[in-house]
N, C-alpha and C. Protein backbone atom coordinates (compact mmCIF):
# COMPACT_ATOMS: atom_id res chain seq x y z
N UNK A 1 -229.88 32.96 131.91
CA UNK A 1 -229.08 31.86 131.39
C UNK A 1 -227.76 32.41 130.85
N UNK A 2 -226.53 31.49 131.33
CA UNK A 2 -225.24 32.34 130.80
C UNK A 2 -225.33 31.65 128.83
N UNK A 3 -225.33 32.47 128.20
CA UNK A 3 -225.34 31.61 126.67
C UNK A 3 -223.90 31.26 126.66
N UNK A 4 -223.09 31.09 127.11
CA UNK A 4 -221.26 30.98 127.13
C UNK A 4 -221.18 29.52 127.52
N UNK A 5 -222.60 28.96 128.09
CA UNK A 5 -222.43 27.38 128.82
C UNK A 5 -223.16 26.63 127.88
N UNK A 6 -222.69 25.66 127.46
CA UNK A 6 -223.78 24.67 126.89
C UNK A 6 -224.89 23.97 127.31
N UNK A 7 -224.66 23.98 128.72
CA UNK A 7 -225.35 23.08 129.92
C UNK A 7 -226.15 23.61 131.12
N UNK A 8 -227.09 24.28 130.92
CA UNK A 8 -227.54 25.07 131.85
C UNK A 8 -228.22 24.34 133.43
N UNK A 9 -227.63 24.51 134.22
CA UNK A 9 -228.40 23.21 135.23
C UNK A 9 -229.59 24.60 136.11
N UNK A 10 -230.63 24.30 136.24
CA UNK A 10 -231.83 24.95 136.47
C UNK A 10 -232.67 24.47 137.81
N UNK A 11 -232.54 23.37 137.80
CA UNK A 11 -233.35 22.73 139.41
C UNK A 11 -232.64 21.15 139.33
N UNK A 12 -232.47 20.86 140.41
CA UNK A 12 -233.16 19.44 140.63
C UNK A 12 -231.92 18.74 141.67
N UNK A 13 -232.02 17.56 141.93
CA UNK A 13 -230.86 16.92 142.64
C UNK A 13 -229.48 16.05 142.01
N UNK A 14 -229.07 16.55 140.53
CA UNK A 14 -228.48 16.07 140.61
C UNK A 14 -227.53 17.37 139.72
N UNK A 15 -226.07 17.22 140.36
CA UNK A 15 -225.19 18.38 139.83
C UNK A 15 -224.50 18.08 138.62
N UNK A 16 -224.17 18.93 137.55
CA UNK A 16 -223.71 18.43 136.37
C UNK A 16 -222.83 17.33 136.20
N UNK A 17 -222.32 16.88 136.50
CA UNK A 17 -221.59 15.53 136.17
C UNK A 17 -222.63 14.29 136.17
N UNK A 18 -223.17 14.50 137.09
CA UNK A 18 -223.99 13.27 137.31
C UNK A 18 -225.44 13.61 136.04
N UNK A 19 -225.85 15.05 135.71
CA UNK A 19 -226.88 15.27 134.38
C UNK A 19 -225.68 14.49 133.02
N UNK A 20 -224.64 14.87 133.12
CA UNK A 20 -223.91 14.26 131.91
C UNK A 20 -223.89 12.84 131.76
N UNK A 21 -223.38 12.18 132.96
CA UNK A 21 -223.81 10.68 132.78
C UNK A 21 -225.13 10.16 132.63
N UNK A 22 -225.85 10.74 132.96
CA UNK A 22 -227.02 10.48 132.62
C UNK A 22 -227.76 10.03 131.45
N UNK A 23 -227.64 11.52 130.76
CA UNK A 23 -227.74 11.48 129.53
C UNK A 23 -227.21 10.70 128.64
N UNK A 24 -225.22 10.82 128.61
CA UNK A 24 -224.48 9.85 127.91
C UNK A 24 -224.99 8.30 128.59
N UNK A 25 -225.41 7.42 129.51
CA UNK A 25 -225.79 6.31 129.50
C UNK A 25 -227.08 6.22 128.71
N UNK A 26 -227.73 7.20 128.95
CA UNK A 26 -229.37 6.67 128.92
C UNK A 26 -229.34 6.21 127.26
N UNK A 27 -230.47 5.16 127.02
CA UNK A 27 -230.64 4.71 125.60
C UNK A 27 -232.02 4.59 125.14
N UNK A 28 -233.09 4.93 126.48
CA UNK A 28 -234.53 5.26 125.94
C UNK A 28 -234.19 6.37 125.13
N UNK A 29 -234.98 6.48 124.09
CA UNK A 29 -235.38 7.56 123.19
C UNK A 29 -235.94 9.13 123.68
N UNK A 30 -235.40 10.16 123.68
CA UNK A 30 -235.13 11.45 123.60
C UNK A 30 -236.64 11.48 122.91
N UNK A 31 -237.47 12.32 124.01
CA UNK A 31 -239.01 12.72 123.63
C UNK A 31 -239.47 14.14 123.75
N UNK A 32 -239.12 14.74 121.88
CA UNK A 32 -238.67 15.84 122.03
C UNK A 32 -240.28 16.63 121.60
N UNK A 33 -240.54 18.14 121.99
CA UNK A 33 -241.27 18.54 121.76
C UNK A 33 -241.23 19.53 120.77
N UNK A 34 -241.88 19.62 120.00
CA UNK A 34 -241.58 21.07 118.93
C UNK A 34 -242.94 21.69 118.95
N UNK A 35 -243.18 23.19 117.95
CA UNK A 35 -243.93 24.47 117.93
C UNK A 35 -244.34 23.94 116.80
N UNK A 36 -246.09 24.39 116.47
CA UNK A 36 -246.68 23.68 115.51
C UNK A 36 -247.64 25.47 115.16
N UNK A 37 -248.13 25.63 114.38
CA UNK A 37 -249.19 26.77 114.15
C UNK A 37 -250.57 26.49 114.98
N UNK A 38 -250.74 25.51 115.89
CA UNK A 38 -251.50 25.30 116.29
C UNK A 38 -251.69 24.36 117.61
N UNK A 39 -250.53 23.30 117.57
CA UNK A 39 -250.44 22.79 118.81
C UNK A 39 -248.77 22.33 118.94
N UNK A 40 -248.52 22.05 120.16
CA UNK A 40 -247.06 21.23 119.58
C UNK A 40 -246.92 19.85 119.79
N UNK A 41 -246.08 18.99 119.14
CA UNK A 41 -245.72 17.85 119.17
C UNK A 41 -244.62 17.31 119.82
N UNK A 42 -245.21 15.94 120.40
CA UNK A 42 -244.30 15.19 121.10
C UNK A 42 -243.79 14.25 120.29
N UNK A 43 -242.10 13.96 119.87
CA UNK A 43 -241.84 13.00 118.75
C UNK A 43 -240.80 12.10 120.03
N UNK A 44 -240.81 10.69 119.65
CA UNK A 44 -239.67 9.72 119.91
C UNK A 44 -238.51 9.70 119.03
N UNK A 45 -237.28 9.86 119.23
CA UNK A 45 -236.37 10.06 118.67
C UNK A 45 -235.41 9.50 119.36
N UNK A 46 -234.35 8.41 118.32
CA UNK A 46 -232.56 7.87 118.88
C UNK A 46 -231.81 9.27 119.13
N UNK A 47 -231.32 9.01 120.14
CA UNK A 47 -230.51 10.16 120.36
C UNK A 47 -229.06 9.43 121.11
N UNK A 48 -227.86 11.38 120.32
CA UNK A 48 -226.55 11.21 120.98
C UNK A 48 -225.92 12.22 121.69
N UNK A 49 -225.42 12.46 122.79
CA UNK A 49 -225.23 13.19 123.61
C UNK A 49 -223.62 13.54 123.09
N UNK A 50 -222.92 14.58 122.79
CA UNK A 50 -221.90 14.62 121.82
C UNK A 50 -221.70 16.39 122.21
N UNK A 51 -220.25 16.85 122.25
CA UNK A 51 -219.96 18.32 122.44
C UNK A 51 -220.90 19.04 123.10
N UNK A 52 -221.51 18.67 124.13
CA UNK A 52 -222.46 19.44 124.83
C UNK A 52 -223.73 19.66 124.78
N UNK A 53 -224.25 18.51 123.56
CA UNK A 53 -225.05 18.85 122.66
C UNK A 53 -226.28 17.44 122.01
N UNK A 54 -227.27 17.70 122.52
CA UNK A 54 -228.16 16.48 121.81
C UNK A 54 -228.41 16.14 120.47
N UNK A 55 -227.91 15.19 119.77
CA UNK A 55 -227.93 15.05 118.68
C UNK A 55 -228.86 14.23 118.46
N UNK A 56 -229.83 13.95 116.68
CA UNK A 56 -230.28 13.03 116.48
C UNK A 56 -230.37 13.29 115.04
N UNK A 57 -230.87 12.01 113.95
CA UNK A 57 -231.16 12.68 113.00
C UNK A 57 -232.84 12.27 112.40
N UNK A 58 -233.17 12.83 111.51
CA UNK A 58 -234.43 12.70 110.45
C UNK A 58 -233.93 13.06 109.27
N UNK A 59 -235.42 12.79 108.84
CA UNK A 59 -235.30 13.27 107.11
C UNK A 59 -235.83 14.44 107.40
N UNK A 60 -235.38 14.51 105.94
CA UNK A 60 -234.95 16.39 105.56
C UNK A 60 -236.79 16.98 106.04
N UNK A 61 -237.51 16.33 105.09
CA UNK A 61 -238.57 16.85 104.94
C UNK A 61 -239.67 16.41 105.80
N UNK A 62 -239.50 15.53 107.17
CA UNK A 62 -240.12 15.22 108.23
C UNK A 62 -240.44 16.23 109.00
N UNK A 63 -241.61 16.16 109.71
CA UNK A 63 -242.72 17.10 110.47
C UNK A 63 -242.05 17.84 111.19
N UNK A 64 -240.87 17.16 112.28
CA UNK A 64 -239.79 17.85 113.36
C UNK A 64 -238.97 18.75 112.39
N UNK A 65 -238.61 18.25 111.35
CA UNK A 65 -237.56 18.87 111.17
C UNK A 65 -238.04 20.37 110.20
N UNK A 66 -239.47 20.11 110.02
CA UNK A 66 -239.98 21.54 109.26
C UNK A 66 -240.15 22.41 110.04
N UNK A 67 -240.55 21.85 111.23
CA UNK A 67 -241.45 22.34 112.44
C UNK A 67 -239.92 23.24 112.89
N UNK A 68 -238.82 22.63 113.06
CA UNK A 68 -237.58 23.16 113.63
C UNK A 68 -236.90 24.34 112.50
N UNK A 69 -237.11 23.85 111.63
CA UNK A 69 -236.73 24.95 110.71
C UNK A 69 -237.47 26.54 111.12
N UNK A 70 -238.80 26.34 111.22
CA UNK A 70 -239.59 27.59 111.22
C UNK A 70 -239.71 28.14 112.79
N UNK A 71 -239.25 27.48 113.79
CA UNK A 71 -238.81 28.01 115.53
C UNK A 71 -237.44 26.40 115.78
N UNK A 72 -236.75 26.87 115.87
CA UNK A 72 -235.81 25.87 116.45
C UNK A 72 -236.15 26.12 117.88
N UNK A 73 -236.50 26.54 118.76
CA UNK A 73 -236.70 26.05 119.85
C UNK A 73 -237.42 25.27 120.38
N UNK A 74 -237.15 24.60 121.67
CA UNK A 74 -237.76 22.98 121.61
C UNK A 74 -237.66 22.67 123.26
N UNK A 75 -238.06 21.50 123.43
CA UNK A 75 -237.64 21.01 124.39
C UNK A 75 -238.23 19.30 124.12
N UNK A 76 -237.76 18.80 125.61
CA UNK A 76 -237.59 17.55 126.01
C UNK A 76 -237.15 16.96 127.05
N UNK A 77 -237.41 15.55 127.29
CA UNK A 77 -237.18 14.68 128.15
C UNK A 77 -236.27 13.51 127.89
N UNK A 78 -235.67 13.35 128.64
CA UNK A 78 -235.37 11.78 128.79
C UNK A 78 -235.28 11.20 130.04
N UNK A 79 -236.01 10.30 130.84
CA UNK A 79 -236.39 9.67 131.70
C UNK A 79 -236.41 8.18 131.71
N UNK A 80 -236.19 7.33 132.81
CA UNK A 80 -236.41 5.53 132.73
C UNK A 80 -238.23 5.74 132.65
N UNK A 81 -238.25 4.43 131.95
CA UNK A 81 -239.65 4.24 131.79
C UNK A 81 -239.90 3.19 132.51
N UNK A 82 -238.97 2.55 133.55
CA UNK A 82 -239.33 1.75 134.69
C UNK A 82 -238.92 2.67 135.91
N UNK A 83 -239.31 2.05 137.17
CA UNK A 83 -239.22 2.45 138.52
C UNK A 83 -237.23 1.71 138.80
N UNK A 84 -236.41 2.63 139.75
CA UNK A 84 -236.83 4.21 140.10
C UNK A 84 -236.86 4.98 138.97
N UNK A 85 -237.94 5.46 138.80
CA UNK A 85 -238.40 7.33 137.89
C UNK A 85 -237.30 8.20 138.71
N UNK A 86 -236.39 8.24 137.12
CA UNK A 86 -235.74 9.69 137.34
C UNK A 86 -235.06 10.19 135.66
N UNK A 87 -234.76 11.23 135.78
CA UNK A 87 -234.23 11.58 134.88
C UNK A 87 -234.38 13.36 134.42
N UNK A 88 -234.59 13.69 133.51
CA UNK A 88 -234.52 15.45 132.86
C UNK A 88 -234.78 15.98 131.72
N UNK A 89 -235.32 17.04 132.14
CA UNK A 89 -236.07 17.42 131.36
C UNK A 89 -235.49 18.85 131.13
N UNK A 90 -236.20 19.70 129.67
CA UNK A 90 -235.23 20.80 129.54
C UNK A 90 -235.46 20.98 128.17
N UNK A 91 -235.07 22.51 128.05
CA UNK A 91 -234.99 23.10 126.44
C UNK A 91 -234.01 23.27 126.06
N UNK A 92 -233.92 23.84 124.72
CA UNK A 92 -232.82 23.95 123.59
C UNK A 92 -233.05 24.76 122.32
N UNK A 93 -232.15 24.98 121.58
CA UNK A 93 -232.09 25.52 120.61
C UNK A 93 -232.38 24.73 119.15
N UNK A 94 -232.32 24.18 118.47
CA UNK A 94 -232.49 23.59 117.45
C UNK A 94 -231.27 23.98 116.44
N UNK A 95 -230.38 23.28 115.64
CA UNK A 95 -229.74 23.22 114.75
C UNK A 95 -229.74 22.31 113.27
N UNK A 96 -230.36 22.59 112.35
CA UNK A 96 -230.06 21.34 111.19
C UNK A 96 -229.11 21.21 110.13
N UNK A 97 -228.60 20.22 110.61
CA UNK A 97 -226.99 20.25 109.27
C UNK A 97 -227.16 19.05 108.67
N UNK A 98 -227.20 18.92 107.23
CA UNK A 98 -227.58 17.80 106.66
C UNK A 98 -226.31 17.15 106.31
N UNK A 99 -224.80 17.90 106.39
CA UNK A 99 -223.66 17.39 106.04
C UNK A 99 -223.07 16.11 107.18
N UNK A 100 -223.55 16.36 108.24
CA UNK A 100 -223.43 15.67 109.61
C UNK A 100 -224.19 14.28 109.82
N UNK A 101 -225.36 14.23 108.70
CA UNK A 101 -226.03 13.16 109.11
C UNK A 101 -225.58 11.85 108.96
N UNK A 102 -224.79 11.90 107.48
CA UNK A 102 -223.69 10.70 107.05
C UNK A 102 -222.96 10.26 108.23
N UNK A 103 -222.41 10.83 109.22
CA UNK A 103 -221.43 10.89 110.45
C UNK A 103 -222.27 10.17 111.24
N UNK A 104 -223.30 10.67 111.52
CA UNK A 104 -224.04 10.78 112.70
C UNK A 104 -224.89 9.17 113.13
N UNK A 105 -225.39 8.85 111.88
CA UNK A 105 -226.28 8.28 111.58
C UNK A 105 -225.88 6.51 112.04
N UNK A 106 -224.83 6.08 111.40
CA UNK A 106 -224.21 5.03 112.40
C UNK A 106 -223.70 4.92 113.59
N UNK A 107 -223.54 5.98 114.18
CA UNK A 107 -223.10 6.28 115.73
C UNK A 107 -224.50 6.11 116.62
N UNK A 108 -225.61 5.93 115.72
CA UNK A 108 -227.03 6.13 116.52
C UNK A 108 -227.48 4.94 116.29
N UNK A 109 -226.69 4.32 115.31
CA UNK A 109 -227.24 2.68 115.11
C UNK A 109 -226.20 1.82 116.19
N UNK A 110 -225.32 2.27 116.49
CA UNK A 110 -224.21 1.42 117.00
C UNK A 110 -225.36 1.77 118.81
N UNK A 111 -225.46 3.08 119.10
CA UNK A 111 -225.43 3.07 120.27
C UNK A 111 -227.13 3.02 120.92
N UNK A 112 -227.73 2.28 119.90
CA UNK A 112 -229.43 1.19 119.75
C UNK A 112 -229.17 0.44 119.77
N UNK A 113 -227.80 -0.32 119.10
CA UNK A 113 -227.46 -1.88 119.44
C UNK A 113 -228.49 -2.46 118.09
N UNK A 114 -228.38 -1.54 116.98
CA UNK A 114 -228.74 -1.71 115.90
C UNK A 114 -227.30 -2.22 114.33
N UNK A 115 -227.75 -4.04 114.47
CA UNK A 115 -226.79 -4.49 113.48
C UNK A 115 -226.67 -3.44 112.11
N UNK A 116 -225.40 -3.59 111.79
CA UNK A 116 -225.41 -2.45 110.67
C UNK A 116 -225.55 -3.78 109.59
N UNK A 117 -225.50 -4.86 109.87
CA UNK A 117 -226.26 -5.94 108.61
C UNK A 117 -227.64 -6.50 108.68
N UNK A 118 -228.29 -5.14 109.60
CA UNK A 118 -229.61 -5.63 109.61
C UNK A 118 -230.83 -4.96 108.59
N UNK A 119 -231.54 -5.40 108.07
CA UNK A 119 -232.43 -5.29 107.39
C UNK A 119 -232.97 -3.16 107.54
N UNK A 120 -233.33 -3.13 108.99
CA UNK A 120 -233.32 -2.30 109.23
C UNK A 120 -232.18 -0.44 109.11
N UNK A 121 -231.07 -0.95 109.58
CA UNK A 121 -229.96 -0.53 109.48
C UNK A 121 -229.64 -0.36 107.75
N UNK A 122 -229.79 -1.26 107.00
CA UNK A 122 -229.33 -1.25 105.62
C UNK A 122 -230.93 -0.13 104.84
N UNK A 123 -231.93 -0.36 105.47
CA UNK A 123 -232.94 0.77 105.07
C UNK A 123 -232.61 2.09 105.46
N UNK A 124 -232.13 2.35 106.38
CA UNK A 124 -231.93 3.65 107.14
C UNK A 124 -230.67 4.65 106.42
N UNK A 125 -229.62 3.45 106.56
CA UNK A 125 -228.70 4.38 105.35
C UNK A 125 -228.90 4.58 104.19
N UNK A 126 -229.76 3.26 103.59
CA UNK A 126 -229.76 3.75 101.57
C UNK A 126 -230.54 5.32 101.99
N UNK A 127 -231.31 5.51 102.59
CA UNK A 127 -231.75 7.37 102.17
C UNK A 127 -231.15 8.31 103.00
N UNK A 128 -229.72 7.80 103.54
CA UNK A 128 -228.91 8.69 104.47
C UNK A 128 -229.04 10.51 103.83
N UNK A 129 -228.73 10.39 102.76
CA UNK A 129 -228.55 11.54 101.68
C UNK A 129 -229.61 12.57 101.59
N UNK A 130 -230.93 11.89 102.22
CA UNK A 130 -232.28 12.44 102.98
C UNK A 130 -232.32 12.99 104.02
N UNK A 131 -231.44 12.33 105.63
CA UNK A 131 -231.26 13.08 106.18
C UNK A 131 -230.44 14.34 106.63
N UNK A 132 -230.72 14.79 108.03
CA UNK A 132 -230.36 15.91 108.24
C UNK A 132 -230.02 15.26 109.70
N UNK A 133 -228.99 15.72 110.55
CA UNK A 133 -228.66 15.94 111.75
C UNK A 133 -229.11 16.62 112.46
N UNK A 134 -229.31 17.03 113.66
CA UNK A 134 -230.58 18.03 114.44
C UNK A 134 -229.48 18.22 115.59
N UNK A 135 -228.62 19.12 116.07
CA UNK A 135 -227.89 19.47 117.14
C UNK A 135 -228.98 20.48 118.15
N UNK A 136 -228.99 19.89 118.91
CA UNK A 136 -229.77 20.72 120.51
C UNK A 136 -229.30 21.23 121.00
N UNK A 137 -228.68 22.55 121.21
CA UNK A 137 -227.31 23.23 122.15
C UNK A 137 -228.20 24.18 123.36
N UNK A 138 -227.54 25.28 123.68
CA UNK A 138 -228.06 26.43 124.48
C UNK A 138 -228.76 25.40 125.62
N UNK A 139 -228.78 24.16 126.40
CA UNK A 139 -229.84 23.15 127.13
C UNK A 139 -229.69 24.11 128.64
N UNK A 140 -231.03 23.79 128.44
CA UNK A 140 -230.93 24.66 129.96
C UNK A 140 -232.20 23.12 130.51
N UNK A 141 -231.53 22.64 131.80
CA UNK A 141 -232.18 21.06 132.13
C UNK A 141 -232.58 20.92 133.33
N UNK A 142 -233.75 20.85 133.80
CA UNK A 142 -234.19 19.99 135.30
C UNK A 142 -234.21 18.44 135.55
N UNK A 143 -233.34 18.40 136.58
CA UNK A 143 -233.39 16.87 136.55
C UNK A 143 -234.32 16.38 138.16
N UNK A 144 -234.51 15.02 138.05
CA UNK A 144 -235.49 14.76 139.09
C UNK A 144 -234.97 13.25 139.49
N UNK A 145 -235.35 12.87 140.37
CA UNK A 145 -234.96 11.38 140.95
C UNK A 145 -235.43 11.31 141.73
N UNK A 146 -236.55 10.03 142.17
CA UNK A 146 -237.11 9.24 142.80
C UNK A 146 -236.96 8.27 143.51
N UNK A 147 -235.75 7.68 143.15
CA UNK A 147 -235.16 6.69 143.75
C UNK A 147 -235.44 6.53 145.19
N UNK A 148 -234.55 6.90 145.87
CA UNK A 148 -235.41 7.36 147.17
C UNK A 148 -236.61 6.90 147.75
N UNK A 149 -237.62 7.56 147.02
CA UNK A 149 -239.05 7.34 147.64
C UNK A 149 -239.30 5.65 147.05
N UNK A 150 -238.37 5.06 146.26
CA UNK A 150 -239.37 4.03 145.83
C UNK A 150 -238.29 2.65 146.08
């Protein structure tokens, strides 16, 4: 892997421009995996595709984000969960910056199509100050598409 690229393309049929749009359209939830002392976990997570880089956030003291503290390395998917099945998959590095999450955190409500006068939205920021931002860099990604066959 060159570490000089943010974007590592590894297999599949579609060449980086088309993994970038991808990602920047897609709005299913980023189903990320982390390292556990014993097994690892699959979490659902809003995610933003930003400087090369998968963003999302949690709270400080949530399972992912302990779990990332003690191996930041990770991986994940994002794929349609209807037919045509396609999409990519791929690892990363893990980053947590809690100064970023204030930033971050309405850019992930805007791009859920989450009212910022909604009930929801107004819960999420009062404990903004809780979270942390989670940057995914180093991605090295397989992408896949089905389309085609279906």
């Amino acid at each position: 892997m060159d570490n000089n690229r943010a974007l590592n393309l590894i297999s599949g049929p579609w060449d980086e421009s088309s993994v970038r749009q991808f990602i920047a359209a897609s709005i299913i939830p980023l189903r990320l995996a982390t390292n556990g002392k014993t097994n690892p976990l699959v979490q659902s997570l809003w995610f933003l595709f930003a400087d090369d880089a998968i963003w999302f956030c949690t709270q400080h003291d949530a399972v992912v984000a302990k779990r990332l503290r003690k191996d930041p390395h990770c991986a994940f998917e994002i794929s349609a969960d209807q037919p045509p099945y396609r999409g990519i998959r791929g690892s990363g590095r893990a980053e947590l910056m809690a100064p970023a999450a204030a930033e971050l955190l309405p850019k992930l409500l805007d791009r859920y199509s989450i009212s910022h006068n909604s009930q929801l939205a107004a819960w999420l920021l009062s404990r903004v100050d809780q979270e942390v931002a989670v940057r995914i860099d180093n991605l090295s990604i397989t992408s896949w598409d089905y389309s085609s066959r279906m």
